[in-house]
Protein backbone atom coordinates (compact mmCIF):
# COMPACT_ATOMS: atom_id res chain seq x y z
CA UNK A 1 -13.64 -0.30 -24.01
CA UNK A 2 -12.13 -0.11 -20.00
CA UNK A 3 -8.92 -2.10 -19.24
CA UNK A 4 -11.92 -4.25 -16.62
CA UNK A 5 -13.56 -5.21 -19.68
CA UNK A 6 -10.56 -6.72 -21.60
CA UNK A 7 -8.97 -8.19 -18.38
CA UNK A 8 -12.56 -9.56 -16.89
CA UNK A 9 -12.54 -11.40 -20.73
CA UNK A 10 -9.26 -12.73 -20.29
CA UNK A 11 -9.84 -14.00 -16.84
CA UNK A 12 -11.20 -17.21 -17.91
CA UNK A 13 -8.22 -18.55 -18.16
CA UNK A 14 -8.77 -19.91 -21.84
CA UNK A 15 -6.60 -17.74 -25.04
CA UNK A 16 -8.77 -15.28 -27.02
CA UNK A 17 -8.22 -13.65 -30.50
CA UNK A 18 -7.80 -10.21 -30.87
CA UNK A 19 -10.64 -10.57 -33.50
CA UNK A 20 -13.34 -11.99 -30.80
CA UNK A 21 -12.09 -9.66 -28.09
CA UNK A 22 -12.70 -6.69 -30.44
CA UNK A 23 -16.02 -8.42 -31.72
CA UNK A 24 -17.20 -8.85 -28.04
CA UNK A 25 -15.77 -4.92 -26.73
CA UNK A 26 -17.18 -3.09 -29.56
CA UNK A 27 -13.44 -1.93 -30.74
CA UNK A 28 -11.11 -3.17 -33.62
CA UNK A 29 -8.89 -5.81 -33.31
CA UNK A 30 -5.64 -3.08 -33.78
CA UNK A 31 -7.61 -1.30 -30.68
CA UNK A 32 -6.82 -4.56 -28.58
CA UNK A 33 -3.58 -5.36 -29.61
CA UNK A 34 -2.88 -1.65 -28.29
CA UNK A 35 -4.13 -1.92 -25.33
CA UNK A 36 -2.86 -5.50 -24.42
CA UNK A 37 0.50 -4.24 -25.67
CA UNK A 38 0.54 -1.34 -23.21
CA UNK A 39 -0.55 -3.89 -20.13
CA UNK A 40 1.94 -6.61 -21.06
CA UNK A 41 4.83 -3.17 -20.90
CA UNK A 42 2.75 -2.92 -17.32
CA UNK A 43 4.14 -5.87 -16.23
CA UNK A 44 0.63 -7.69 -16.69
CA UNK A 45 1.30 -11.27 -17.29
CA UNK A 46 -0.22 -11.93 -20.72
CA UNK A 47 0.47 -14.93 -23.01
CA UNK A 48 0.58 -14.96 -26.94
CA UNK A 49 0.58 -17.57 -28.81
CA UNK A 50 0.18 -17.18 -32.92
CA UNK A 51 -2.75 -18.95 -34.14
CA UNK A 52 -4.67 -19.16 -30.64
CA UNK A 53 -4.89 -15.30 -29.03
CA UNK A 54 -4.13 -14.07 -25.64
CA UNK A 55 -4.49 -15.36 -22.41
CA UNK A 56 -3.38 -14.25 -18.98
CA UNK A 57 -0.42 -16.41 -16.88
CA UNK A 58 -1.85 -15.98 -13.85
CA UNK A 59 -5.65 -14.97 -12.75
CA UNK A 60 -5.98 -11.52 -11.78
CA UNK A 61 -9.00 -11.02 -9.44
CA UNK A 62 -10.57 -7.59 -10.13
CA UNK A 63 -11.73 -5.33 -7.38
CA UNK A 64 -15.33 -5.75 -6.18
CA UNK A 65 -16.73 -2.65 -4.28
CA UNK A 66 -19.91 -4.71 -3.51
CA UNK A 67 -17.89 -7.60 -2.31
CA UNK A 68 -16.04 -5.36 -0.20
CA UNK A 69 -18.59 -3.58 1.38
CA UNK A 70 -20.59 -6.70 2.18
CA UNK A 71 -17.51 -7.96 4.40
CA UNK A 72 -17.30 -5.42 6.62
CA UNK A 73 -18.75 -5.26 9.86
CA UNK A 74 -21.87 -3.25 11.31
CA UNK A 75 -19.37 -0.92 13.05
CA UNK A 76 -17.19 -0.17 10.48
CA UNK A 77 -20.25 0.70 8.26
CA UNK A 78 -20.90 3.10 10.82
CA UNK A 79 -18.01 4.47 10.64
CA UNK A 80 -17.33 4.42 6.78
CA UNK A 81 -19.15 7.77 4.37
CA UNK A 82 -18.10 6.59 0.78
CA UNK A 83 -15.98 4.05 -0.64
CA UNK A 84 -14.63 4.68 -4.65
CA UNK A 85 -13.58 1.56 -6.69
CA UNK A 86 -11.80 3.34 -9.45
CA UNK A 87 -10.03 1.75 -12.64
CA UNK A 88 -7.03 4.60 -12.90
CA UNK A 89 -5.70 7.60 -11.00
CA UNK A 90 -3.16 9.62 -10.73
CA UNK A 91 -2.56 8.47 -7.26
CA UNK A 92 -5.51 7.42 -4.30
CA UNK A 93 -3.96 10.00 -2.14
CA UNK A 94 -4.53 12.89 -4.50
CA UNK A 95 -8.03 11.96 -5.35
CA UNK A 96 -8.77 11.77 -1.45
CA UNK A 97 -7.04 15.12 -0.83
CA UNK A 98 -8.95 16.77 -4.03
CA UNK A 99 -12.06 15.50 -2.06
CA UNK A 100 -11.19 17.05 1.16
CA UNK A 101 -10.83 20.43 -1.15
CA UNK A 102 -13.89 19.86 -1.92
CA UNK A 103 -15.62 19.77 1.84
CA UNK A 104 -15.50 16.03 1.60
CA UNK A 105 -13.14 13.07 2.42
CA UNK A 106 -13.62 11.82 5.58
CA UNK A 107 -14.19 8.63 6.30
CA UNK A 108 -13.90 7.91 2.55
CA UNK A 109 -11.71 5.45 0.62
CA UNK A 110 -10.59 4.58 -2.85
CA UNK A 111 -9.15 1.86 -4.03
CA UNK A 112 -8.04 1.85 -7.94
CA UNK A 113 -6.72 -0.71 -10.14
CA UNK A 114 -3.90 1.69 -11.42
CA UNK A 115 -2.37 4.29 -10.36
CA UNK A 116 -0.59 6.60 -12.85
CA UNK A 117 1.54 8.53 -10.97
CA UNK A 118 1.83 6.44 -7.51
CA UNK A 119 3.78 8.38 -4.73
CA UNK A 120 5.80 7.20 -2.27
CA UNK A 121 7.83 8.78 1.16
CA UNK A 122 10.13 11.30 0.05
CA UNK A 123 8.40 11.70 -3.52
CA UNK A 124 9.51 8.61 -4.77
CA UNK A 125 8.08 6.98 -6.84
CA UNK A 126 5.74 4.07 -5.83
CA UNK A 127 5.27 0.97 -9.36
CA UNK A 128 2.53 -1.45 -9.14
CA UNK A 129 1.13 -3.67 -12.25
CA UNK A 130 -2.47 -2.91 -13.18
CA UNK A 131 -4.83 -5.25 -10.93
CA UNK A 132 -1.51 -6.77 -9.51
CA UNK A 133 -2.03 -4.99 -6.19
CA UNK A 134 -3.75 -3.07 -3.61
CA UNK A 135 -3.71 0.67 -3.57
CA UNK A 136 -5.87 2.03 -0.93
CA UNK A 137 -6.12 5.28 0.35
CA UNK A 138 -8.36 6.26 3.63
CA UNK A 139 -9.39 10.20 4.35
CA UNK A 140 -9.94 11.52 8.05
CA UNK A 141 -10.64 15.03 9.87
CA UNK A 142 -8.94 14.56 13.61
CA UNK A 143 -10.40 17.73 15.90
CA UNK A 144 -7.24 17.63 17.67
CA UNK A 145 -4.89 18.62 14.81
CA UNK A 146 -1.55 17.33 13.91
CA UNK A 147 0.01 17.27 17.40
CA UNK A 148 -2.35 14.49 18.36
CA UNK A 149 -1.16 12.22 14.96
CA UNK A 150 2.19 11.12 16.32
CA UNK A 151 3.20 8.02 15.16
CA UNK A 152 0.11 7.54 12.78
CA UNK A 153 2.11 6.13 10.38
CA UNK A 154 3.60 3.46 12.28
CA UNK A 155 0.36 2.56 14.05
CA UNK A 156 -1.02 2.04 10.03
CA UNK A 157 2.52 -0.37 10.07
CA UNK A 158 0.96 -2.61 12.48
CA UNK A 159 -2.61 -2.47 11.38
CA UNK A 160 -0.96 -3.71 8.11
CA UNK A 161 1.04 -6.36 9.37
CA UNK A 162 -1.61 -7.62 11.59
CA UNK A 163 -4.09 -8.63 8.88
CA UNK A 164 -0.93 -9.99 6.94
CA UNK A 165 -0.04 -11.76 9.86
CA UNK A 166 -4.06 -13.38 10.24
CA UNK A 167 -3.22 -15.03 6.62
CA UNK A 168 0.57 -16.55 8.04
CA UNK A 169 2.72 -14.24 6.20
CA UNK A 170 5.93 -13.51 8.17
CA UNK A 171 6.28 -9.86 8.42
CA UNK A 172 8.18 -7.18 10.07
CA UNK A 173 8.22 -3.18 9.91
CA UNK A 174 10.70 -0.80 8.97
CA UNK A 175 10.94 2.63 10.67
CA UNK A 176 9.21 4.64 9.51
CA UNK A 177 6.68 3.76 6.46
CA UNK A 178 8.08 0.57 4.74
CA UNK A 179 6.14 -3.04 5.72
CA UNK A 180 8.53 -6.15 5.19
CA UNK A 181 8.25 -9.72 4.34
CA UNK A 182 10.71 -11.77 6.71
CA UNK A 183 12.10 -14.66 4.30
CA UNK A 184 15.11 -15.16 6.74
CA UNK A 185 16.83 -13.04 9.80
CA UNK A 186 19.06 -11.28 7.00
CA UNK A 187 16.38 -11.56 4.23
CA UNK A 188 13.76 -9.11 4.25
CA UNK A 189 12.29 -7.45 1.84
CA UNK A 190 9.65 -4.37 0.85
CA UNK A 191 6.26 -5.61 1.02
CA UNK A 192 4.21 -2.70 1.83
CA UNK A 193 4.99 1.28 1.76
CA UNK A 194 2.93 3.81 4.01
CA UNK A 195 2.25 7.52 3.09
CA UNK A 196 0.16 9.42 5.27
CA UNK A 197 -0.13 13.50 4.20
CA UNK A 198 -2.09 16.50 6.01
CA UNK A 199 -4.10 19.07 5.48
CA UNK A 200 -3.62 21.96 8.92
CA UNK A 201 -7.22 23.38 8.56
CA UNK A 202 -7.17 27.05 10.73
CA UNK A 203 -9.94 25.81 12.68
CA UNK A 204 -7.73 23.67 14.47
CA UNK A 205 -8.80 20.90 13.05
CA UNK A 206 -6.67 18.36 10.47
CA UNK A 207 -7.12 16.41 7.15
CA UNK A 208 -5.65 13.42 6.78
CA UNK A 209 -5.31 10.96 4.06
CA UNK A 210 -3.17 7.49 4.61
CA UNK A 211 -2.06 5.62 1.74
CA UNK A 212 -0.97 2.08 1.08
CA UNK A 213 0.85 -0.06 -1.33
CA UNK A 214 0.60 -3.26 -1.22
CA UNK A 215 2.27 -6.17 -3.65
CA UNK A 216 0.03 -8.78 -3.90
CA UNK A 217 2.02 -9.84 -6.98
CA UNK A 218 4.79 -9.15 -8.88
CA UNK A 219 6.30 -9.53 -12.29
CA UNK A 220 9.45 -9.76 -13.32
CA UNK A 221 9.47 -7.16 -15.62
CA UNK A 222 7.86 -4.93 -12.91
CA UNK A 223 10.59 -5.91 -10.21
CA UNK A 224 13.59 -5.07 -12.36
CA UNK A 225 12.22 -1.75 -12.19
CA UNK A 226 12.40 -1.43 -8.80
CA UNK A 227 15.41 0.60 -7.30
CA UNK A 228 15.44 -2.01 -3.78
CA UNK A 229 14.70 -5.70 -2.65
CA UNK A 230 10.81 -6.60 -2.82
CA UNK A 231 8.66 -9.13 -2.44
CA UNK A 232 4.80 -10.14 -2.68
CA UNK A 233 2.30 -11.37 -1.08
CA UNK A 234 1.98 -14.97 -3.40
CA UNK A 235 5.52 -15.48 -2.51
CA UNK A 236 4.06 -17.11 1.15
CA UNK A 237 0.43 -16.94 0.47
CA UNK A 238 -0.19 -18.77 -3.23
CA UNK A 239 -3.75 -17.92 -3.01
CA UNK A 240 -4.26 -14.00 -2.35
CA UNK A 241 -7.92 -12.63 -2.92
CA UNK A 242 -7.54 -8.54 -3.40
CA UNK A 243 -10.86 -7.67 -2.31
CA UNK A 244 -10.61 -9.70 1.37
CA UNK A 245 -7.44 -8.40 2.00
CA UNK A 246 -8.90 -5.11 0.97
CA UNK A 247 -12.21 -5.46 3.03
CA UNK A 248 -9.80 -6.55 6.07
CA UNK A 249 -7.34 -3.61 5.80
CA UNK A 250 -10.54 -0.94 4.90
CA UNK A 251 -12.04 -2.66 8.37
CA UNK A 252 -8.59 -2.30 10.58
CA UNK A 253 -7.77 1.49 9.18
CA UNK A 254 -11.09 2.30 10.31
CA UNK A 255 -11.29 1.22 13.72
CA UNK A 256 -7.47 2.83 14.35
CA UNK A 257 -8.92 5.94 13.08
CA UNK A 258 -12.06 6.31 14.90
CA UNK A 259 -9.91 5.61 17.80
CA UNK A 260 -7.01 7.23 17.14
CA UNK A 261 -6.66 10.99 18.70
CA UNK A 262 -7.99 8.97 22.21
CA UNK A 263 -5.54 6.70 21.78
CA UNK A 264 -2.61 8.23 20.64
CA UNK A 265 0.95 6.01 19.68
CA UNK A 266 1.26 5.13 22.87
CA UNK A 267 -1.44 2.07 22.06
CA UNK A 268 0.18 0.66 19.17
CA UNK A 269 4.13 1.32 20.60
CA UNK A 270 4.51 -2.32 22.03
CA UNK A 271 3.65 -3.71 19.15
CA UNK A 272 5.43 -1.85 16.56
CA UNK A 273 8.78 -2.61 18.55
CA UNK A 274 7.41 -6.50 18.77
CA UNK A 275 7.79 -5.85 14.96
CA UNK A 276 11.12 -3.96 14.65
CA UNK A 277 12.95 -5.15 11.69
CA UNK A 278 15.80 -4.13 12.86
CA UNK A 279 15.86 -4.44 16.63
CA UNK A 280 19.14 -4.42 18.69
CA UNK A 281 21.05 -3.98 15.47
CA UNK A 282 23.87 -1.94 13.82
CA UNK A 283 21.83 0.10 11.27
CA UNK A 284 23.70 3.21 9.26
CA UNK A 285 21.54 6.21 9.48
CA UNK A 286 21.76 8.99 6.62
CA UNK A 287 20.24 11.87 7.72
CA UNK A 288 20.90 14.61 4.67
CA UNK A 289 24.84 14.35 4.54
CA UNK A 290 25.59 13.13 7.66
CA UNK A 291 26.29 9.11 8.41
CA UNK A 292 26.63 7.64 11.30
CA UNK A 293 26.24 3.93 12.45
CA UNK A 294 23.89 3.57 15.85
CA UNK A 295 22.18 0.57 17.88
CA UNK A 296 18.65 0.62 17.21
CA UNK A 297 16.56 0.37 20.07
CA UNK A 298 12.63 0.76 18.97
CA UNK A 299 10.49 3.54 19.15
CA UNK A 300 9.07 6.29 21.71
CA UNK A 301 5.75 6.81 22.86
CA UNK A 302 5.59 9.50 19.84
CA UNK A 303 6.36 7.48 17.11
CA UNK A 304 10.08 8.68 17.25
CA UNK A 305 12.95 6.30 16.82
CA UNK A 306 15.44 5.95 19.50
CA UNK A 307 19.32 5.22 18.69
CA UNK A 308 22.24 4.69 20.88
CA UNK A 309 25.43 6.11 19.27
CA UNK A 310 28.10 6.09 21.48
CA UNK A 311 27.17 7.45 24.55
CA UNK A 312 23.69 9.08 23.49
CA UNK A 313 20.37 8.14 22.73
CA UNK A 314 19.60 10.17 19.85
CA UNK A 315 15.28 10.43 19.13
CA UNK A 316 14.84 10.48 15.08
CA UNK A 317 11.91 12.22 14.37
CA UNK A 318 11.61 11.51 10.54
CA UNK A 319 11.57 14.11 7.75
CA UNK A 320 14.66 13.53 5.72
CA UNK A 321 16.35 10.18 6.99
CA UNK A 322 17.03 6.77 5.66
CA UNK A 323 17.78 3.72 7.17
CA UNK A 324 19.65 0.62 6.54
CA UNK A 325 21.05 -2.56 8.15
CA UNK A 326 24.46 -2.13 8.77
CA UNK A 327 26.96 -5.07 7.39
């Protein structure tokens, strides 16, 4: 028995015993309860009700590889080698960087219905229900080598918020890796988080993987476990189909790839600051143990993030710095 099979069953929408789940699977009924146990401490959103069976809240649309695929266009094809559809990892990136050890990985992309040990920036932890959201991780070899990457990150920021923006979600990015939904001028929360790593290969040449998490969804019990305001797609967008939003972002990472070391940051800058969640405003910066509050005033041409405190413009260049909006 795979978690698809129990959750495609319960995706009907009517209640099912644990006895004709386990008839229909092939497992005993104590094998289901298990299992439906474990999803429900997921946050999935599973109903029980004595006498009648189980029976999810909410639909959960399960990811479609062929569906996917068949969306894209005749130029991303080109430029896509593989895509994986898995149902649990221990993170997309890592199973896209144990490719690239493996002479593979670029131009490849997996998607997985879990993940069990999701990563974030700073190795934070990133929490996601199963089939509740999209993880999606996209592997690249650039020629040019790290140097010609600046600002990769945020130019995946925009990609992002421009599909989100094509469905009327109101969005806005967060220097460096975090994608926000706009609720209100003071209201916005974590929608999206960005983690690109690399591979230096001595040829001169550079592996990249880019990950995203995206919250299509979210349950309560999920978001109490979150350490920071978030929010979710549904919240402004009641219906939400995972694999379009999937075949749209797999489609937009592409093209900013293939085009990428030509381009460079300097292609995407305009836009980014259009986006600036915090632009013009006090923001506290925490940069190891130092604190200071600075005016911020958008990104470089590199991807760095320019700050006027007192009489300087300081560049931030990433690594080990948090921001926040200062009140």
């Amino acid at each position: 028995m795979t978690t698809r099979e129990l959750v495609h069953l319960l995706s009907d929408g009517n209640y099912h015993s644990g006895e004709q789940l386990g008839e229909q699977l092939g497992v005993s009924r104590t094998t289901v309860w298990k299992q439906l146990s474990k999803l429900q401490a997921l946050g999935m959103p599973i109903e029980v009700i004595r006498g009648q069976g189980y029976c999810l809240a909410s639909p959960i649309e399960l990811l479609d590889g062929a569906r996917i695929i068949s969306a894209l266009s005749s130029e991303s094809w080109q430029h896509l080698a593989r895509l994986f559809l898995e149902e649990s990892v221990t993170s997309t990136n890592s199973f896209l960087l144990e490719r690239f050890a493996q002479g593979a990985g670029h131009a490849e992309v997996c998607l997985a219905e879990t993940q069990s040990a999701g990563r974030g920036r700073r190795g934070r932890q990133w929490l996601s229900a199963w089939g509740q959201g999209l993880t999606l991780s996209l592997g690249w070899r650039f020629d040019g080598g790290a140097p010609a990457l600046k600002g990769l990150s945020l130019a995946i920021g925009v990609v992002i918020a421009q599909v989100l923006e094509q469905r009327g979600l109101l969005v806005a990015l967060k220097w460096p890796n975090d994608v926000l939904m706009s609720f209100a001028e003071d209201e916005k929360r974590k929608l999206a988080g960005i983690l690109v790593e690399l591979n230096d290969n001595p040829s001169g040449a550079c592996e990249v993987v880019a990950g995203i998490g995206l919250n299509i969804a979210l349950s309560p019990l999920l978001r109490d476990q979150m350490d920071q305001p978030v929010a979710a797609v549904t919240e402004q967008l009641l219906e939400a189909s995972r694999n379009d939003l999937a075949a749209d972002l797999i489609e937009a990472l592409l093209n900013l790839m293939a085009g990428y070391e030509q381009d460079g940051f300097v292609a995407w800058q305009q836009d980014w600051n259009q986006r600036n969640a915090y632009s013009g405003r006090a923001i506290e910066v925490m940069q190891g143990a130092q604190r200071y509050i600075a005016i911020d005033e958008g990104v470089d041409s590199e991807g760095n993030l320019c700050v006027r405190h007192g009489n300087k413009v300081l560049r931030l260049a990433g690594g080990e710095i948090s921001l926040r909006v200062y009140s």
